[in-house]
PDB file of N, CA and C in Angstrom:
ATOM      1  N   UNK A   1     123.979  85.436  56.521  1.00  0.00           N
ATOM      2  CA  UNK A   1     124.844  86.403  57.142  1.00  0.00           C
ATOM      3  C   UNK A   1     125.678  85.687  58.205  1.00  0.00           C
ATOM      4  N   UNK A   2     126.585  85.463  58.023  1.00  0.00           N
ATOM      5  CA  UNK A   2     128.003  85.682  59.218  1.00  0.00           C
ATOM      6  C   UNK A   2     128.375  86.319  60.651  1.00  0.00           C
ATOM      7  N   UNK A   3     128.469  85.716  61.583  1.00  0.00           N
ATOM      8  CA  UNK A   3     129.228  86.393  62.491  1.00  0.00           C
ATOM      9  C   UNK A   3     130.656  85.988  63.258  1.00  0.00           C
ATOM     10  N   UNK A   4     131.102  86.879  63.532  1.00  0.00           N
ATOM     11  CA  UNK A   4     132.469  86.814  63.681  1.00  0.00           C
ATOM     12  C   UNK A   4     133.648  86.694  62.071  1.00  0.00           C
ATOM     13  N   UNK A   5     133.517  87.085  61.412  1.00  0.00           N
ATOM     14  CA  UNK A   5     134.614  86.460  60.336  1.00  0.00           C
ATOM     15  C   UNK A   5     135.857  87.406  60.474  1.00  0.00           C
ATOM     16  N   UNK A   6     136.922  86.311  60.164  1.00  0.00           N
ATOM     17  CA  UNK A   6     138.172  87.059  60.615  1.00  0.00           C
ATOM     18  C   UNK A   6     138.952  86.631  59.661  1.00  0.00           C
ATOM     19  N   UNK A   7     140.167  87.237  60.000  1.00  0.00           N
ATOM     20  CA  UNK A   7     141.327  86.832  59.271  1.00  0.00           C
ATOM     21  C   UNK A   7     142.738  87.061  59.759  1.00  0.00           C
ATOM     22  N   UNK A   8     143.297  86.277  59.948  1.00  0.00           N
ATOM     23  CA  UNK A   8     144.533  85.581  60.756  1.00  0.00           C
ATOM     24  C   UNK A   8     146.064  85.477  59.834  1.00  0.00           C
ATOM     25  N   UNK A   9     146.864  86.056  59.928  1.00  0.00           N
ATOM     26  CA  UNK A   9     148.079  85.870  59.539  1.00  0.00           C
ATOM     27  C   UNK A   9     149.122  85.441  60.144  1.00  0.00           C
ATOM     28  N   UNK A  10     149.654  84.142  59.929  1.00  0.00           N
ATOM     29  CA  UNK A  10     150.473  83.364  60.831  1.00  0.00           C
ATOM     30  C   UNK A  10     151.686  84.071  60.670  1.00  0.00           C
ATOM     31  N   UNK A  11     152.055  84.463  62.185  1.00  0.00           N
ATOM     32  CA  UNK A  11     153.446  85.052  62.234  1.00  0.00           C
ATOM     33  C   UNK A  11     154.391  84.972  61.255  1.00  0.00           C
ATOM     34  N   UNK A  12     154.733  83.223  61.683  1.00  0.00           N
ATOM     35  CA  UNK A  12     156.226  83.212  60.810  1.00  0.00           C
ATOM     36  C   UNK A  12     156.090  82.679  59.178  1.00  0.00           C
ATOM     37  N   UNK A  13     154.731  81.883  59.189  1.00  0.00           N
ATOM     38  CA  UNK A  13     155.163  81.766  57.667  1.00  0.00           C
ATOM     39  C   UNK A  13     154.478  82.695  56.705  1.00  0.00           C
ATOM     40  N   UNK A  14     153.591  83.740  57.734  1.00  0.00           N
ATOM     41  CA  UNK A  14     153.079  85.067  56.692  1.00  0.00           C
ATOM     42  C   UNK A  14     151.734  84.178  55.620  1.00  0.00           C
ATOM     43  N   UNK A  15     151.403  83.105  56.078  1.00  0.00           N
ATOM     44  CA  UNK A  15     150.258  82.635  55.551  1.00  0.00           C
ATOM     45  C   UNK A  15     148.713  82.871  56.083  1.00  0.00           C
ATOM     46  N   UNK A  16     148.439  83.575  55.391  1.00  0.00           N
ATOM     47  CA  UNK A  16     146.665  84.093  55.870  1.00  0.00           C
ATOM     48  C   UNK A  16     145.790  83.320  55.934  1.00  0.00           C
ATOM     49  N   UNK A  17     144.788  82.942  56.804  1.00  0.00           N
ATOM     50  CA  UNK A  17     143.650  81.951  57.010  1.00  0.00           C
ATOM     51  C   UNK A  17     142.615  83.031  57.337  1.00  0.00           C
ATOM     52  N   UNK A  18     141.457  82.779  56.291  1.00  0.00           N
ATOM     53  CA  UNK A  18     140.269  83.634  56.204  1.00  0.00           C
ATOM     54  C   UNK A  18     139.077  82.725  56.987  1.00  0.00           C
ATOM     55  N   UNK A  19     137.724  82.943  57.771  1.00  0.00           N
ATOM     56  CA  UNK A  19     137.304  82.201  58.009  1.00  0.00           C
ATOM     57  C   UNK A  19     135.840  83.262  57.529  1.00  0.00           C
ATOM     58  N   UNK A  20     135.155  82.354  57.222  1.00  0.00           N
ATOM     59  CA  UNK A  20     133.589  83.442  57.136  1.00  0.00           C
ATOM     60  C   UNK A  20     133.264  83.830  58.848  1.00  0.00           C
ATOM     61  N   UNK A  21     133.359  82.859  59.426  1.00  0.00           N
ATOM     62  CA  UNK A  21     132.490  82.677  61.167  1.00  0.00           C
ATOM     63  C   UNK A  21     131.433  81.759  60.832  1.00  0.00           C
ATOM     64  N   UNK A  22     130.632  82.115  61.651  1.00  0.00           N
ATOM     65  CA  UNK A  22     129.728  81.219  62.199  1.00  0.00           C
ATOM     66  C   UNK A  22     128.243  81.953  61.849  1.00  0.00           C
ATOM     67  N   UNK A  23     127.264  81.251  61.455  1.00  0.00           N
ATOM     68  CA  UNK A  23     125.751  81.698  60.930  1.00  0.00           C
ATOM     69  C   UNK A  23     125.392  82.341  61.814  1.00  0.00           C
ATOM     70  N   UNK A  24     124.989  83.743  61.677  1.00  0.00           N
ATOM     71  CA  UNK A  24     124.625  84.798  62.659  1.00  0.00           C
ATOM     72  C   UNK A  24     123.080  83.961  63.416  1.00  0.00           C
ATOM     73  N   UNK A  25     122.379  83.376  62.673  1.00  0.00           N
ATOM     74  CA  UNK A  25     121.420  82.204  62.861  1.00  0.00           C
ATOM     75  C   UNK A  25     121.545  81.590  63.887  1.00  0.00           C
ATOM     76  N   UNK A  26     123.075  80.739  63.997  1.00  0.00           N
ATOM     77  CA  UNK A  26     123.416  79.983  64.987  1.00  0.00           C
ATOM     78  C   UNK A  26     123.766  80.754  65.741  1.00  0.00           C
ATOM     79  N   UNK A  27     124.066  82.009  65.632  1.00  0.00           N
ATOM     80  CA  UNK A  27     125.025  82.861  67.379  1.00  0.00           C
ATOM     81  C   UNK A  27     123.588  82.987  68.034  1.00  0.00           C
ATOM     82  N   UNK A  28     122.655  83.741  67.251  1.00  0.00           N
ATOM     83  CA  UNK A  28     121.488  84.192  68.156  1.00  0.00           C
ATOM     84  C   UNK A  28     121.175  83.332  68.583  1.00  0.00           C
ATOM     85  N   UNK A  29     120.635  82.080  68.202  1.00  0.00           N
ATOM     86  CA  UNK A  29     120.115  81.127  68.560  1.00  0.00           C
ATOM     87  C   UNK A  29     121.220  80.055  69.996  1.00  0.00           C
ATOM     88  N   UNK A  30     122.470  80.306  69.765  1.00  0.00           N
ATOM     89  CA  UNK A  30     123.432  80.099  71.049  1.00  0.00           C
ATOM     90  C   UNK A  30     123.189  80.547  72.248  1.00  0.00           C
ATOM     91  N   UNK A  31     123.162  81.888  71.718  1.00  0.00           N
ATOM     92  CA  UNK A  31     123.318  82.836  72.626  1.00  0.00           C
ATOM     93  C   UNK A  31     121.858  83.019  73.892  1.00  0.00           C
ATOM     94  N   UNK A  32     120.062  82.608  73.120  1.00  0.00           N
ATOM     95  CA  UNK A  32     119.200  82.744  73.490  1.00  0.00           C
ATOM     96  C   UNK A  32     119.298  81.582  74.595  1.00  0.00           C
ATOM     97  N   UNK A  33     119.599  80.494  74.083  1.00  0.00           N
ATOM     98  CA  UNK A  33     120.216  78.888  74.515  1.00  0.00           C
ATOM     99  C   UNK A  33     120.918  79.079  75.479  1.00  0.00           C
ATOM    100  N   UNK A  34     122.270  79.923  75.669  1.00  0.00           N
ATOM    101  CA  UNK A  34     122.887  80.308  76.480  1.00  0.00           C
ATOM    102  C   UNK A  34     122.697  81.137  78.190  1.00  0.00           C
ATOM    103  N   UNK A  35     121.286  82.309  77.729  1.00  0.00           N
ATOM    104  CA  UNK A  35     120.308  82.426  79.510  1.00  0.00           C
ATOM    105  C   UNK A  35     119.613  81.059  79.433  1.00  0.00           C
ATOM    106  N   UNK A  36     118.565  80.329  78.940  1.00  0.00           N
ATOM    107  CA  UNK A  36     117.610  79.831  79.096  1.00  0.00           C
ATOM    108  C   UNK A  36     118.077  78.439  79.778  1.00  0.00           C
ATOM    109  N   UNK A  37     119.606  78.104  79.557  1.00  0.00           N
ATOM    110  CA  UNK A  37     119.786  76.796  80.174  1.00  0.00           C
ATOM    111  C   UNK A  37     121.059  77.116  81.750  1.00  0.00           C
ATOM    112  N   UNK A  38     121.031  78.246  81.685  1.00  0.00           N
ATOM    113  CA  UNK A  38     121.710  78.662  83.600  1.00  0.00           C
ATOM    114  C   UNK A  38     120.009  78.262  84.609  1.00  0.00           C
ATOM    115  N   UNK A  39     119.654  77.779  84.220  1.00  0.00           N
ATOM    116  CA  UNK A  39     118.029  77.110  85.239  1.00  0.00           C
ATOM    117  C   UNK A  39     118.902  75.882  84.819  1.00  0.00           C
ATOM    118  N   UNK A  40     118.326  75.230  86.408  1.00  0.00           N
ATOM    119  CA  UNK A  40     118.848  73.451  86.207  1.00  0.00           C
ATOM    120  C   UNK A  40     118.112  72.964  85.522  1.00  0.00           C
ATOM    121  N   UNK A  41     118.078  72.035  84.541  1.00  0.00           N
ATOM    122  CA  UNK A  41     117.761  71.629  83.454  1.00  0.00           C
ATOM    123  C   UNK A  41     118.268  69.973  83.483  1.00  0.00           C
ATOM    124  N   UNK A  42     116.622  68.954  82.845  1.00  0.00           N
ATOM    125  CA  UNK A  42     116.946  67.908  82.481  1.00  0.00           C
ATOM    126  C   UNK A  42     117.558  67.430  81.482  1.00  0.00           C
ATOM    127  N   UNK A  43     118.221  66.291  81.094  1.00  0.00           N
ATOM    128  CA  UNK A  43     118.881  66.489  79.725  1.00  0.00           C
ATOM    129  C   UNK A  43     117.949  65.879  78.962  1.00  0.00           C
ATOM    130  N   UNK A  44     116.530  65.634  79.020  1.00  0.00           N
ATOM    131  CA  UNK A  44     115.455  65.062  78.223  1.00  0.00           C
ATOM    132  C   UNK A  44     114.654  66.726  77.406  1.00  0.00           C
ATOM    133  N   UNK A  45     114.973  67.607  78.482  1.00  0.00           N
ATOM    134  CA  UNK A  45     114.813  69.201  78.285  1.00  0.00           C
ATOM    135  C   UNK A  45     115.456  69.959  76.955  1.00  0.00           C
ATOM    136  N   UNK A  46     116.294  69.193  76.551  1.00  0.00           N
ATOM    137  CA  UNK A  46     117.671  70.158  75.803  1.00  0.00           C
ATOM    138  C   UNK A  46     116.820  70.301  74.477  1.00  0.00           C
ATOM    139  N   UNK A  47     116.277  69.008  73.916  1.00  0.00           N
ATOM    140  CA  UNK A  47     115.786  69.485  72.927  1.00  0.00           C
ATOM    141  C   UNK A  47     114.856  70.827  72.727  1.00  0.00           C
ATOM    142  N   UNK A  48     113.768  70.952  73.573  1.00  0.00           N
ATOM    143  CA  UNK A  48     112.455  71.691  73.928  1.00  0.00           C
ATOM    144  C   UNK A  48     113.653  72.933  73.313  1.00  0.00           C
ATOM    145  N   UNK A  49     114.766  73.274  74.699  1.00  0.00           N
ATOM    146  CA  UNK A  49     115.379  74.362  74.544  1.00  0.00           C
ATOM    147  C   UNK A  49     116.112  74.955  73.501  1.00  0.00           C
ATOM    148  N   UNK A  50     116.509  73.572  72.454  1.00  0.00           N
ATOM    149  CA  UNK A  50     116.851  73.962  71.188  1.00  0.00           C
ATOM    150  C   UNK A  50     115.905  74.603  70.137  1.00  0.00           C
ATOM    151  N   UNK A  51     114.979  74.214  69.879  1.00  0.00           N
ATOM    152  CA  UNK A  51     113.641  74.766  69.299  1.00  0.00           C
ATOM    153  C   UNK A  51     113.414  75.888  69.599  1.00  0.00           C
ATOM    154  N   UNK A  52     113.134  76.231  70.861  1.00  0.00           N
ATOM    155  CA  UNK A  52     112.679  77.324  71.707  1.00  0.00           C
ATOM    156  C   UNK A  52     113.844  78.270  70.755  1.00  0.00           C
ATOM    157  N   UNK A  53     115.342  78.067  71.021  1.00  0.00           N
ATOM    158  CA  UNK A  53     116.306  78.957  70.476  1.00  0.00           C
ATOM    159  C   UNK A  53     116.110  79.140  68.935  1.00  0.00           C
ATOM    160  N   UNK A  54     115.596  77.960  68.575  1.00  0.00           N
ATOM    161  CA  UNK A  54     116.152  78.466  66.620  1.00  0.00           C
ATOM    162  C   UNK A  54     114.991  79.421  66.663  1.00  0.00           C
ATOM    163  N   UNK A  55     113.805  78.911  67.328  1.00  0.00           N
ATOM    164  CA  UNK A  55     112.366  80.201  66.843  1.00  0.00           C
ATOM    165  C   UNK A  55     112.609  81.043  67.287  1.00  0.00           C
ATOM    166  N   UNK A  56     113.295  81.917  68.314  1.00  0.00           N
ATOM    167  CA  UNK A  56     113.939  82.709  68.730  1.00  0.00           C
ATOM    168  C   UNK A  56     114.723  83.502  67.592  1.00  0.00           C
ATOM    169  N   UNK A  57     115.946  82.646  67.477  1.00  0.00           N
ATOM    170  CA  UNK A  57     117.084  83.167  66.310  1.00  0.00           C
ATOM    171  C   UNK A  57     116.307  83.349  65.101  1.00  0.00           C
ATOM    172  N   UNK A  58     114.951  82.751  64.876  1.00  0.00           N
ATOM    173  CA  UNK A  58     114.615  83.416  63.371  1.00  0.00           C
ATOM    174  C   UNK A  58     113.767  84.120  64.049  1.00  0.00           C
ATOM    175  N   UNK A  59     112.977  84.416  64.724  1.00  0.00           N
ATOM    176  CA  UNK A  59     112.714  85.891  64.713  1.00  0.00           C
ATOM    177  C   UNK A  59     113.770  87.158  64.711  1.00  0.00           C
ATOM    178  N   UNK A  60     114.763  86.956  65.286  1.00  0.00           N
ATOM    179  CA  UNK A  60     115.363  87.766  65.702  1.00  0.00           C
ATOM    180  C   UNK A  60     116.238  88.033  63.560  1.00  0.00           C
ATOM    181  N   UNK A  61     116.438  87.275  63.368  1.00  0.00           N
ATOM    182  CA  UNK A  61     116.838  87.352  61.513  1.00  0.00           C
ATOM    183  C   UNK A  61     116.266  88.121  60.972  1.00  0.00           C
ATOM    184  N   UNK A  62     114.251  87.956  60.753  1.00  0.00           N
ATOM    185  CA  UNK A  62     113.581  88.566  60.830  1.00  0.00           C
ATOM    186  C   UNK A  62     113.384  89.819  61.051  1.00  0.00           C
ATOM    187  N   UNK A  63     113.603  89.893  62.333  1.00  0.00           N
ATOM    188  CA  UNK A  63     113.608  91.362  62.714  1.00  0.00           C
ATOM    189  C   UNK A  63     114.491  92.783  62.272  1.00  0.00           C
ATOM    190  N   UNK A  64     115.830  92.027  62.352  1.00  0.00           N
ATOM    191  CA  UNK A  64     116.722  92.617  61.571  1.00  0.00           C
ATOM    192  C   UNK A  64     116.590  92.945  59.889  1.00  0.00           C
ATOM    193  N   UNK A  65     115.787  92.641  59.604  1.00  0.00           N
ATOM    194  CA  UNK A  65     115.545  92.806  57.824  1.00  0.00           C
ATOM    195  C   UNK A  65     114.435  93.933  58.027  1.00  0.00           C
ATOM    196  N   UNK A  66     113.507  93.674  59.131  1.00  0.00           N
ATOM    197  CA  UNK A  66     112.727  94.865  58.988  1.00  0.00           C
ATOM    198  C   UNK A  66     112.686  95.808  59.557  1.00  0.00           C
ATOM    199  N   UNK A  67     113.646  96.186  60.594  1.00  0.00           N
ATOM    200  CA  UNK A  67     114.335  97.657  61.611  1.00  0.00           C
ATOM    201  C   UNK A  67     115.376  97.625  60.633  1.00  0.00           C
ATOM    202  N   UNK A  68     115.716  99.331  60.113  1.00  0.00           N
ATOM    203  CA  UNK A  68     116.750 100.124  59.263  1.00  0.00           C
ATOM    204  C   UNK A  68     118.189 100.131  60.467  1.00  0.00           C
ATOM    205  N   UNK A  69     119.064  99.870  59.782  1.00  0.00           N
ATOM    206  CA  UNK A  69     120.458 100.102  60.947  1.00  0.00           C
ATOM    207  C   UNK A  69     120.792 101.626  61.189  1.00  0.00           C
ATOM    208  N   UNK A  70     121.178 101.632  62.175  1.00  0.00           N
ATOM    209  CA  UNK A  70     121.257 102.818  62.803  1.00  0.00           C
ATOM    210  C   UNK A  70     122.272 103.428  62.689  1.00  0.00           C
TER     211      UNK A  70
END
């Protein structure tokens, strides 16, 4: 699954650029990445915090398959 996908039509030459976005996988997992590293942070740390995010972002994948949308 995708997030963000768009589609763009250049003014003047009327040529459309479709993009899927970006792995909804990778946003959650950005985004979890994104509070957890406003704490000062070593850069020997980053990895830990990457991990920390993908297990994060797949739960959160997870979760979404098994809560009905509203």
């Amino acid at each position: 699954m995708k997030a963000y996908p768009y589609m763009h039509k250049h003014p003047t030459s009327g040529q459309t650029t479709i993009s899927e976005g970006m792995d909804l996988r990778d946003y959650f997992a950005a985004m979890f990445m994104q509070g957890e590293i406003q704490q000062k942070i070593h850069v020997d740390e980053f990895k830990i915090y990457a991990i920390r995010a993908y297990r994060m972002a797949d739960l959160m994948m997870k979760q979404r398959k098994e809560v009905p949308n509203e």
